[in-house]
Protein backbone atom coordinates (compact mmCIF):
# COMPACT_ATOMS: atom_id res chain seq x y z
CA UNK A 1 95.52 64.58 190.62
CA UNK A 2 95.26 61.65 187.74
CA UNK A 3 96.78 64.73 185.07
CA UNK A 4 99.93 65.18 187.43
CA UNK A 5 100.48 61.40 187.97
CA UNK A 6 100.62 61.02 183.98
CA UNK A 7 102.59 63.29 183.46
CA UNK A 8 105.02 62.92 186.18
CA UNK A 9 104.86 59.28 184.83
CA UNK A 10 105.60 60.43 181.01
CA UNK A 11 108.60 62.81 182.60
CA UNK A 12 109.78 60.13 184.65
CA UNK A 13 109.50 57.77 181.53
CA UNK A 14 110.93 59.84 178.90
CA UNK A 15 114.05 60.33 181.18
CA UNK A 16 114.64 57.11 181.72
CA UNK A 17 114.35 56.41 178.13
CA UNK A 18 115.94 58.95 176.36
CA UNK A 19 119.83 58.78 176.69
CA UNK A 20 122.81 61.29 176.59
CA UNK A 21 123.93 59.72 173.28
CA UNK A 22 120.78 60.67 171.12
CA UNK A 23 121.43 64.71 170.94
CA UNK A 24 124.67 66.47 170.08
CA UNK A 25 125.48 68.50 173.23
CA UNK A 26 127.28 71.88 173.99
CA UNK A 27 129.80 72.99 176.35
CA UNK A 28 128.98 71.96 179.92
CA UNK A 29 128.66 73.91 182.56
CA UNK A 30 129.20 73.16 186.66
CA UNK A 31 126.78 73.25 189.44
CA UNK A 32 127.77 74.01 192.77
CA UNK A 33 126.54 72.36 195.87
CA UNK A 34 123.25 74.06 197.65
CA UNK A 35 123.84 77.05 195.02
CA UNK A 36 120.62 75.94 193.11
CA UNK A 37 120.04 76.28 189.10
CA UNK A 38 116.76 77.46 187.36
CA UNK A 39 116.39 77.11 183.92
CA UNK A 40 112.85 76.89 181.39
CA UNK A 41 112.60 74.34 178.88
CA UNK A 42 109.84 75.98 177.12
CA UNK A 43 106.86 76.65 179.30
CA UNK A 44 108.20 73.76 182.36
CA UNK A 45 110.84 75.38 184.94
CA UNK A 46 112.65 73.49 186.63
CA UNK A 47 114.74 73.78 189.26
CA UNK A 48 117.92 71.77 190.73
CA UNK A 49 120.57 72.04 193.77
CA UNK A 50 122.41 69.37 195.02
CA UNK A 51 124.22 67.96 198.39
CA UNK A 52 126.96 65.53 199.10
CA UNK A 53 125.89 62.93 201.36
CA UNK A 54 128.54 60.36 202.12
CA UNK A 55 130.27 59.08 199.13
CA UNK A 56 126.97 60.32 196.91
CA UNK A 57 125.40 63.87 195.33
CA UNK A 58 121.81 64.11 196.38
CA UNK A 59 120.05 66.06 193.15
CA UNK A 60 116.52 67.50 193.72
CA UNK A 61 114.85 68.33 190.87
CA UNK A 62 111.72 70.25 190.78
CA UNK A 63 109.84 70.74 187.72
CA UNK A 64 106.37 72.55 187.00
CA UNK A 65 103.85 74.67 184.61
CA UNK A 66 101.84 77.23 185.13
CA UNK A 67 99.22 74.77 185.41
CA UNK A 68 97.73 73.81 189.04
CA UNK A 69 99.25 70.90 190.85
CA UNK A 70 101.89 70.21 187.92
CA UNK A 71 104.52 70.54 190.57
CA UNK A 72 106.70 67.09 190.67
CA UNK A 73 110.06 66.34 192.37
CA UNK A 74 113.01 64.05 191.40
CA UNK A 75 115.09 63.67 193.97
CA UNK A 76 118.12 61.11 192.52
CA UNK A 77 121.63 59.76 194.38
CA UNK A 78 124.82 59.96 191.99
CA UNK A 79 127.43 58.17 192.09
CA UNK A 80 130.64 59.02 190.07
CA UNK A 81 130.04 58.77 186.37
CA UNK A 82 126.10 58.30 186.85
CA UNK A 83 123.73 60.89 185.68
CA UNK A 84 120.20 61.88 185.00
CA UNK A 85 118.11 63.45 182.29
CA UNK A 86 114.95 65.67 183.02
CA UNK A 87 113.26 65.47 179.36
CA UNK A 88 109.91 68.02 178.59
CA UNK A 89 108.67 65.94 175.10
CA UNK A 90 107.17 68.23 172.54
CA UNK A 91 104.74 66.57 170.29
CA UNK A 92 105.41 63.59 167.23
CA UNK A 93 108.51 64.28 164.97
CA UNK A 94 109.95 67.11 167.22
CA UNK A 95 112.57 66.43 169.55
CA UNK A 96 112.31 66.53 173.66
CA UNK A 97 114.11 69.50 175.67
CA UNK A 98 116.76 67.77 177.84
CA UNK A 99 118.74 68.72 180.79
CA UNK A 100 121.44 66.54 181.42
CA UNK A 101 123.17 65.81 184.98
CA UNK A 102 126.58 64.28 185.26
CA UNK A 103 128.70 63.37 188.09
CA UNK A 104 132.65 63.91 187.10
CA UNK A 105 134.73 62.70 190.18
CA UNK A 106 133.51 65.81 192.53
CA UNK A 107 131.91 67.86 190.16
CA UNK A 108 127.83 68.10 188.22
CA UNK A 109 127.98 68.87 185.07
CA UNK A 110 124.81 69.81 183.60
CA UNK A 111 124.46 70.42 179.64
CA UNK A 112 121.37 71.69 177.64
CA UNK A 113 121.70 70.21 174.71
CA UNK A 114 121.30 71.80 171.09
CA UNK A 115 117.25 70.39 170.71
CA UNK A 116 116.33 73.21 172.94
CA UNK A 117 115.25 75.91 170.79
């Protein structure tokens, strides 16, 4: 139990930290509501859907290894022009995997940045 809260604590941390503006980005691509999106940064899957509830997007994010209890969920509100980052670090000198969740007007974006190879 003390593993997962550290490192839902360093996830949480590291994408609160870690900002859209540090990593060149590609293309992004749209989400729809309820449809759901899966995607692996390395060995930590994560998955996100979203609803519109009043004038917000509620985005649950789910992210876990193959490792027992590593299950965690995010579960954020957006507002237009917020957004979030789920971040997976990966050791001194090498750069984080991102996700990156934007809300345009009615739209989330999400973009994987180029850091993860």
């Amino acid at each position: 139990m003390a593993m997962s809260r550290r490192l839902a604590h360093r996830v949480f941390l590291a994408s609160t930290l870690l900002g859209s503006s540090l990593v060149p980005a590609v293309a992004a691509e749209l989400i729809s509501p309820l449809d759901g999106y899966q995607a692996m940064l390395g060995t930590v899957a994560v998955s996100i859907y979203y609803q519109p509830i009043h004038t917000e997007y509620q985005v649950v994010m789910t992210v876990s290894s193959d490792k027992p209890d590593s299950v965690i969920r995010f579960v954020s509100n957006l507002a237009p022009g917020q957004q979030v980052v789920v971040s997976v670090p990966r050791g001194v000198g090498r750069a984080a995997r991102e996700l990156q969740l934007r809300r345009v007007g009615d739209k989330l974006e999400l973009e994987r940045p180029s850091n993860n190879d």
